[in-house]
Protein backbone atom coordinates (compact mmCIF):
# COMPACT_ATOMS: atom_id res chain seq x y z
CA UNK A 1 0.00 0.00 0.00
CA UNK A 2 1.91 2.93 -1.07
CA UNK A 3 1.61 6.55 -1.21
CA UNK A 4 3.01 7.41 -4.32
CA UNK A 5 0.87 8.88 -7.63
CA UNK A 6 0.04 6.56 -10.30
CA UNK A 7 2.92 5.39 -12.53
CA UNK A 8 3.19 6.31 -16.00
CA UNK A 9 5.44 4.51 -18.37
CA UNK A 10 6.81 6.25 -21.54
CA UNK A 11 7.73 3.60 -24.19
CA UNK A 12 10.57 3.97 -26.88
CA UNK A 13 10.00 1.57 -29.69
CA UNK A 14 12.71 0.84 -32.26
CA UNK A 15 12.86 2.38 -35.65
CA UNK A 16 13.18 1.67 -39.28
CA UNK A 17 16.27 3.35 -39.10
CA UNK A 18 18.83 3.99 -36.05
CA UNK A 19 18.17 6.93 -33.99
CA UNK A 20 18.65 10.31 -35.28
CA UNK A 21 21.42 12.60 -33.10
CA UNK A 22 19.79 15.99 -32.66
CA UNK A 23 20.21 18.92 -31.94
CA UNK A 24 19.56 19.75 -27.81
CA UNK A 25 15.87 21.13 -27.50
CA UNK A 26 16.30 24.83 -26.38
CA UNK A 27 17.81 25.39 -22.97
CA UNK A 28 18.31 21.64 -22.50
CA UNK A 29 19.65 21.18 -19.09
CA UNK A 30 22.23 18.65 -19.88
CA UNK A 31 24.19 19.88 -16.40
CA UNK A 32 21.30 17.73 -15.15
CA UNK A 33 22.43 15.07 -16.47
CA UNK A 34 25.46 12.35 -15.23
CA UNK A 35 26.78 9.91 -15.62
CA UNK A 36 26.99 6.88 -12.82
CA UNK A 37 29.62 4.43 -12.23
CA UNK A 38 31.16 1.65 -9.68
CA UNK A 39 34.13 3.47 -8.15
CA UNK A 40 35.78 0.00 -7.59
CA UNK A 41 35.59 -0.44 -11.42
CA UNK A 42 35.08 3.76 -13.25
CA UNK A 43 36.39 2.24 -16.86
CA UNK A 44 32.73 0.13 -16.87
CA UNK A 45 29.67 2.73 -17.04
CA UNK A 46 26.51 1.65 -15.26
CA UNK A 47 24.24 3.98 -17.12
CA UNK A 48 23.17 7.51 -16.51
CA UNK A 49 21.28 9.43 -13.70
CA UNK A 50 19.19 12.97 -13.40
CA UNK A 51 20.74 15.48 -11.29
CA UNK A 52 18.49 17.26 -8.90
CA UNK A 53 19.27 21.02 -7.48
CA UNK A 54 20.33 19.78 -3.76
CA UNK A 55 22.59 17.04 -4.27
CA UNK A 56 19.89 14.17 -5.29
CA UNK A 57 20.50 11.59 -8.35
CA UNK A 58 17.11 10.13 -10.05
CA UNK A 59 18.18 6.89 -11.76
CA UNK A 60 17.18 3.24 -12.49
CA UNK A 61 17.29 0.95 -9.41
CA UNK A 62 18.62 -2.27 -11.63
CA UNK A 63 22.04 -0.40 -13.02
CA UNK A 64 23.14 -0.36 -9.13
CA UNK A 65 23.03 -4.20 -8.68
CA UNK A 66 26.11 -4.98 -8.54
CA UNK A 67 27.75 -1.71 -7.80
CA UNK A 68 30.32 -1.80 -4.99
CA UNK A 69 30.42 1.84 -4.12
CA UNK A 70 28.63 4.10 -6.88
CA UNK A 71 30.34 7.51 -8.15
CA UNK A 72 28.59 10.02 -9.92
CA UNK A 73 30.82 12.11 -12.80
CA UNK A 74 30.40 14.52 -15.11
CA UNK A 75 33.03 15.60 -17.42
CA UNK A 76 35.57 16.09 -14.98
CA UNK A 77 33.63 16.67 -11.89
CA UNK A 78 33.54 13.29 -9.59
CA UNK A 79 31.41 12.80 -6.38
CA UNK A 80 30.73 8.85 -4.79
CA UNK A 81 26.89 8.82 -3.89
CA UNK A 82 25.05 6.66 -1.63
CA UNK A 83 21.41 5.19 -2.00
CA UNK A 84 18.26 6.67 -0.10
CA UNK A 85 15.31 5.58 -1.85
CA UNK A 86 14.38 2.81 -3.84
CA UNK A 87 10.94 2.43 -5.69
CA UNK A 88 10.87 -1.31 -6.83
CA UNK A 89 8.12 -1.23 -8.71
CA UNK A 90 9.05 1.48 -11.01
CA UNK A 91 12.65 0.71 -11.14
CA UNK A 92 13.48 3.98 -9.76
CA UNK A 93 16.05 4.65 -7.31
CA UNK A 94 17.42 7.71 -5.65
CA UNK A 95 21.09 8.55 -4.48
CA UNK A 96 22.75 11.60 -2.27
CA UNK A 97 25.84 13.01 -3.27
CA UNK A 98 28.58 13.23 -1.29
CA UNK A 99 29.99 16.69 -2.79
CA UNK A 100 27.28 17.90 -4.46
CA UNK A 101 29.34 21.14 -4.43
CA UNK A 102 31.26 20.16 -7.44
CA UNK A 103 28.30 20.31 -9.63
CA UNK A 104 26.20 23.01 -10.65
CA UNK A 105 22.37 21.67 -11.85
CA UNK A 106 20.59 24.15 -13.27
CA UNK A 107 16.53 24.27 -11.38
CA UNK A 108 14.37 21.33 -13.15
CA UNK A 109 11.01 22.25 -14.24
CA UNK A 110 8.43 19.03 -14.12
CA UNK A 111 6.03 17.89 -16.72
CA UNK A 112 3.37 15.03 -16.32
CA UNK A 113 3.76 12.26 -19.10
CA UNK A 114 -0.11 12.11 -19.41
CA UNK A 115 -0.10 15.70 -20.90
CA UNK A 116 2.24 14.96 -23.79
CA UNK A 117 0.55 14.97 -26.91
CA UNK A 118 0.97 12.88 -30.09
CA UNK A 119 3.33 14.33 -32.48
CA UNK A 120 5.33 16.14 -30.17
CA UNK A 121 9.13 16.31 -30.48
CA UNK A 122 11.27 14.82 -26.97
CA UNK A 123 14.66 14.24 -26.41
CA UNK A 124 16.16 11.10 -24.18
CA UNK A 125 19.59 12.70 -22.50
CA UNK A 126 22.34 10.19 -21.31
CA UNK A 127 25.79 10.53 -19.99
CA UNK A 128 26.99 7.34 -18.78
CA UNK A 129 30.76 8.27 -19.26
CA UNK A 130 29.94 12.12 -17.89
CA UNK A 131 29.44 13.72 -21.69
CA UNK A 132 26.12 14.36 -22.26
CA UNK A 133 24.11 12.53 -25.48
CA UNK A 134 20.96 14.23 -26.98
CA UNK A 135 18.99 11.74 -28.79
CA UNK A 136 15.67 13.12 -30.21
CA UNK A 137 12.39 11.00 -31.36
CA UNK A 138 8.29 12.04 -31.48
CA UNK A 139 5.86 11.15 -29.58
CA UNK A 140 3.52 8.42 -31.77
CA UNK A 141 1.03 7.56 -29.45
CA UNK A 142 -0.36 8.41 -25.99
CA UNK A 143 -2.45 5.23 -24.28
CA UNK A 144 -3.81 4.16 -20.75
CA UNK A 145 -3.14 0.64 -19.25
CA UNK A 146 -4.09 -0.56 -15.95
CA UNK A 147 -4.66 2.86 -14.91
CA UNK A 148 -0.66 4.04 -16.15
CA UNK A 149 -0.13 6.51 -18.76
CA UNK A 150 1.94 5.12 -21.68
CA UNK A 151 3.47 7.51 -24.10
CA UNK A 152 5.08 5.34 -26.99
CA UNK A 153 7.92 7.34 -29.19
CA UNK A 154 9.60 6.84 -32.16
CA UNK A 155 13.60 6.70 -30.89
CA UNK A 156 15.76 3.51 -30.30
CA UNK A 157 17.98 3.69 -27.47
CA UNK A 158 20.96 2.05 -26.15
CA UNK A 159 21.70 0.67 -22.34
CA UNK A 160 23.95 3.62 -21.23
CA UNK A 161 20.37 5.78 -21.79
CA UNK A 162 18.83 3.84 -18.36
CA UNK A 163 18.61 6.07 -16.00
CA UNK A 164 19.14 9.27 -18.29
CA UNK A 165 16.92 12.00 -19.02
CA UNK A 166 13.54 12.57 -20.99
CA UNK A 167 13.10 16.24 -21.88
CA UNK A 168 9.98 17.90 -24.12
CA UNK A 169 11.18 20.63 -26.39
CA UNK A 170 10.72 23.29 -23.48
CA UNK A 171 13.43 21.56 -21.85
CA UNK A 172 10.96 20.73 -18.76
CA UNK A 173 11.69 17.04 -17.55
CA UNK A 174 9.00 14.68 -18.94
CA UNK A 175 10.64 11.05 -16.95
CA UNK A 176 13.58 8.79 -16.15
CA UNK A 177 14.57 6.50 -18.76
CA UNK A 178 15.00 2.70 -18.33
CA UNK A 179 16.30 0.43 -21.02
CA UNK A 180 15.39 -3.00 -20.86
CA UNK A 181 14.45 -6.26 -23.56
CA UNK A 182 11.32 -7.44 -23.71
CA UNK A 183 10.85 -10.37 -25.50
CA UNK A 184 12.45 -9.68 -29.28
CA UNK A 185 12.07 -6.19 -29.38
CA UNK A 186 14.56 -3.50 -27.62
CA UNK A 187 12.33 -1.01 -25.61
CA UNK A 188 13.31 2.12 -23.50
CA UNK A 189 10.90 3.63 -21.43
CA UNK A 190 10.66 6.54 -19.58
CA UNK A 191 8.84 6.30 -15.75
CA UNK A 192 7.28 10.01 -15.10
CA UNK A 193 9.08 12.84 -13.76
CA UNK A 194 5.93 13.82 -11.30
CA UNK A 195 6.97 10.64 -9.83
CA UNK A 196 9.67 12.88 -8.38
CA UNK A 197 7.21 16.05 -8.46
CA UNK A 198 4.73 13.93 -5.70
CA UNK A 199 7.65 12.82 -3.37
CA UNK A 200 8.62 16.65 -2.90
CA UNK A 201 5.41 17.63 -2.37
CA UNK A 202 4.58 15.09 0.57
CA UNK A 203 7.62 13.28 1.93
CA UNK A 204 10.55 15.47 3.73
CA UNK A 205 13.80 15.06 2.91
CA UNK A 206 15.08 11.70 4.31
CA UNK A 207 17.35 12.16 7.03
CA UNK A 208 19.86 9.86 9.33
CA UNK A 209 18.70 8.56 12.26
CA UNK A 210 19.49 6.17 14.45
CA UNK A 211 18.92 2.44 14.06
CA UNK A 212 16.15 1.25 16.23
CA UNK A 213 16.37 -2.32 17.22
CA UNK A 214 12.73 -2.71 17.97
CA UNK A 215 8.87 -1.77 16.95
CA UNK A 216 7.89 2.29 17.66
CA UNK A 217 4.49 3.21 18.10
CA UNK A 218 2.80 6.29 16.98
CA UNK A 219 1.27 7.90 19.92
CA UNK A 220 -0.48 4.71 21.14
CA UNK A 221 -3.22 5.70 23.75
CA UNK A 222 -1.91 4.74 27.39
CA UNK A 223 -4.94 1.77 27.76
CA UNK A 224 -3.76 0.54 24.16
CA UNK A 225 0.29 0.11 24.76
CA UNK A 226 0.21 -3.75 25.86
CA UNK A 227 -1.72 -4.50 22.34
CA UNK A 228 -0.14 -2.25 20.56
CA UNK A 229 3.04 -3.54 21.19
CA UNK A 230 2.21 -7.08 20.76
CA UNK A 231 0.97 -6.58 17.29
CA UNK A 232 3.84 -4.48 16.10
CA UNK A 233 6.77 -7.20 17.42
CA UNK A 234 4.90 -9.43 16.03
CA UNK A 235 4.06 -7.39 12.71
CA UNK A 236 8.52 -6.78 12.45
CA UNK A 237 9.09 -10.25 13.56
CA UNK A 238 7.18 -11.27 10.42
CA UNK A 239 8.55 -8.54 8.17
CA UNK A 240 12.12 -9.62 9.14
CA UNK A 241 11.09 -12.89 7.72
CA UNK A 242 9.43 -12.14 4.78
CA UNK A 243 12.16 -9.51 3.67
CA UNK A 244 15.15 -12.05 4.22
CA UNK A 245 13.15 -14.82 2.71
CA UNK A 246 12.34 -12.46 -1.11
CA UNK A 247 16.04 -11.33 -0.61
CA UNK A 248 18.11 -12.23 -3.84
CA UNK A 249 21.60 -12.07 -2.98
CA UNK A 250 23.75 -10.49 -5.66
CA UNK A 251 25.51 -12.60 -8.12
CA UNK A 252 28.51 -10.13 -8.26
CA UNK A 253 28.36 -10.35 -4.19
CA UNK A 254 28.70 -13.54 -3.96
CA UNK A 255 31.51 -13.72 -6.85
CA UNK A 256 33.56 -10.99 -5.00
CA UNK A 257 32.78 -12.52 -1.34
CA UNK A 258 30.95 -9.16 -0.44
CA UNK A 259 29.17 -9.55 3.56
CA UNK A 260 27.94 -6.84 5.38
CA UNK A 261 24.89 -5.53 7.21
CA UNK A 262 22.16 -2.99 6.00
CA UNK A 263 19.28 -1.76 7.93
CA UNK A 264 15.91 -0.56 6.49
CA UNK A 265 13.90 2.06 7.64
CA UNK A 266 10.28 2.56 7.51
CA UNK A 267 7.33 4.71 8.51
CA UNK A 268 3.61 3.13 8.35
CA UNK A 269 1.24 6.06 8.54
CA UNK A 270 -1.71 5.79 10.26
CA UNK A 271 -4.07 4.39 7.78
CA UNK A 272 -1.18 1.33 6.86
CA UNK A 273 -0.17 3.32 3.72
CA UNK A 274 3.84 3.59 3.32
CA UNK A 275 5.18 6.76 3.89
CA UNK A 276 9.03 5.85 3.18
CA UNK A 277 11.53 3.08 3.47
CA UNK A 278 15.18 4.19 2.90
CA UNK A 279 18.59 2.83 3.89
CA UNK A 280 19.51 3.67 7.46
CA UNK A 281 22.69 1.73 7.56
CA UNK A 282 24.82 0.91 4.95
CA UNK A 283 26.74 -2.77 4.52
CA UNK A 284 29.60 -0.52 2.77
CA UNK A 285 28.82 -1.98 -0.30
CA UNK A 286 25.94 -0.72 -2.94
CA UNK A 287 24.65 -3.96 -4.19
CA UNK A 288 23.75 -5.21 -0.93
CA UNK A 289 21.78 -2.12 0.27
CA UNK A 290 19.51 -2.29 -3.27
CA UNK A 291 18.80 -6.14 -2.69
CA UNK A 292 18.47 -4.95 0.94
CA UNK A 293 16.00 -2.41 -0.02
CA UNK A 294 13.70 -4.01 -2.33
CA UNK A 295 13.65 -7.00 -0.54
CA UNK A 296 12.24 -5.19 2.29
CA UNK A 297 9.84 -3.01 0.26
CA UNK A 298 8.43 -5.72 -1.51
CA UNK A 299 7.51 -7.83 1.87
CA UNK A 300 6.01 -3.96 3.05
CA UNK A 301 3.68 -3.88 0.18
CA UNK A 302 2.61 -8.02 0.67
CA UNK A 303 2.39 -8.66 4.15
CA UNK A 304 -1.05 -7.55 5.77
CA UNK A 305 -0.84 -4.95 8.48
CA UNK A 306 -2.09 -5.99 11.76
CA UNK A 307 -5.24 -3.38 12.58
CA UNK A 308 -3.65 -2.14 15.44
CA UNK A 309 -0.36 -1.41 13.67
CA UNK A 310 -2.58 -0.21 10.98
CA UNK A 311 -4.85 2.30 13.26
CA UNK A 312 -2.11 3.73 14.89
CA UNK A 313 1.20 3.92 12.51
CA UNK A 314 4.34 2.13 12.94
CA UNK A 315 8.24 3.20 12.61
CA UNK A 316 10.57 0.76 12.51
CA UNK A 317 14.07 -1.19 11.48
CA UNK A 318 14.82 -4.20 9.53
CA UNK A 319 18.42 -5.43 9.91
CA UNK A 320 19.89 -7.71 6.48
CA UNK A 321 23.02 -9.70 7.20
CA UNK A 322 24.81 -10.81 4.00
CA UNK A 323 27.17 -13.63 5.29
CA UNK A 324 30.15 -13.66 2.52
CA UNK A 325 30.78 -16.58 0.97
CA UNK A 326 33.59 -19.16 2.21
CA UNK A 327 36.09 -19.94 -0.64
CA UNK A 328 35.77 -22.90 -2.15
């Protein structure tokens, strides 16, 4: 049960012809615009990432798999990055710089996919070795599927374009771009920029705090604390389980012997809708805190919320230990 607005899914579909390098549409914010690497390994690109005014990365949850420690460059500026947010189910996931000093974004304006008309020109943006690529294509259809908006377009794009940006010809940012193969066609799509627009609107900035061992109740009433607090063990006890049990260790991890712990955090509001769940404390190693991360989201979205948990809200950590493998 999450709080976020209704995805919409912008769809690339590949040409007669490759895709057509283009000019950038008028004041194209390309400084938005990175590109994101492992740091253990900068010579192999991951894909590309949108640079938010603040110090925040936008980019595709599946590139950092089997990152060790993620960097963020652009041209010559550097900065490693560390995850805060991961949206499983739209593939989006969202980083902090370290020195987001060293860059200079320029102030992103937002457009919502489901606005975009037919015919209209857009332009994916990519930088997955920190020089910025303008591709452009046209919007050829606008449709509505299980209750997303799907706007299908006309360019072909390549892997380091996941993550990367999808601009209109205003320059306003229409969604983040994820390549991927389905079936025997290569697709890109584009998940919606007010995806981003939404979170800044209702959900603070996500800040530190300190790992909590144990349930935390939102202002239970006195009479209510015994029950309360029996249903929310219970509820973590459970969510411990199902989160290690949908956890898919990394293949890289377990090829480079990679252990570590990462806790979750996550606020239930009162209601049982999600408000966040974000990585509290890192293993040291980015792989681990994605698998961490969506492991735990997923078993927040499946397992049924006690009542009382449910009436009253519900803060709380789960703790992941990846146990390295022994050598063989």
């Amino acid at each position: 049960m999450l709080t976020l607005c209704a995805c919409a899914l912008v769809a690339f579909s590949a040409p007669a012809q490759a895709a057509k390098k283009s000019r950038r549409p008028a004041g194209a914010p390309t400084a938005n615009v990175v590109g994101v690497v492992d740091a253990i390994n900068p010579d192999i690109p991951l894909g590309s990432g949108v640079l938010f005014t603040g110090g925040k990365v936008l980019t595709d949850c599946h590139i950092l798999e089997d990152a060790e420690r993620i960097e963020i460059l652009q041209q010559t500026r550097r900065s490693e990055a560390s995850l805060t947010y991961a949206d499983r189910k739209r593939d989006l996931c969202e980083l902090k710089l370290a020195h987001p000093e060293r860059f200079g974004p320029a102030e992103l304006s937002l457009r919502a996919a489901g606005k975009i008309a037919a015919g209209e020109p857009v332009y994916a943006v990519a930088a997955w070795d920190g020089a910025a690529r303008v591709t452009q294509g046209r919007v050829v259809k606008v449709e509505t599927r299980a209750g997303d908006t799907i706007v299908l377009i006309s360019s072909r794009l390549v892997h380091g374009y996941s993550g990367g940006a999808l601009f209109d010809a205003s320059g306003a940012l229409v969604g983040i771009v994820t390549h991927r193969e389905r079936s025997t066609h290569l697709l890109s799509y584009a998940y919606p920029a007010q995806y981003a627009l939404v979170r800044k609107a209702n959900q603070p900035d996500l800040q530190p705090v300190p790992v909590v061992e144990r349930s935390e109740a939102v202002a239970p009433p006195r009479t209510e604390i015994v029950d309360f607090k029996t249903a929310a063990d219970e509820y973590l006890r459970r969510l411990a389980e199902a989160s290690r049990a949908s956890l898919k260790y990394p293949e890289e991890a377990r090829e480079q012997g990679w252990g570590g712990t990462t806790s979750i955090r996550f606020d239930i509001d009162a209601g049982g809708g999600l408000r966040q769940s974000f990585v509290d404390v890192s293993s040291g190693y980015a792989g681990l805190d994605v698998a961490a991360l969506l492991a735990v989201r997923k078993a927040l979205e499946q397992l049924a919320i006690p009542e009382a948990v449910k009436e009253k809200g519900l803060k709380g950590t789960v703790s992941i230990t990846f146990t390295a493998p022994r050598d063989r």
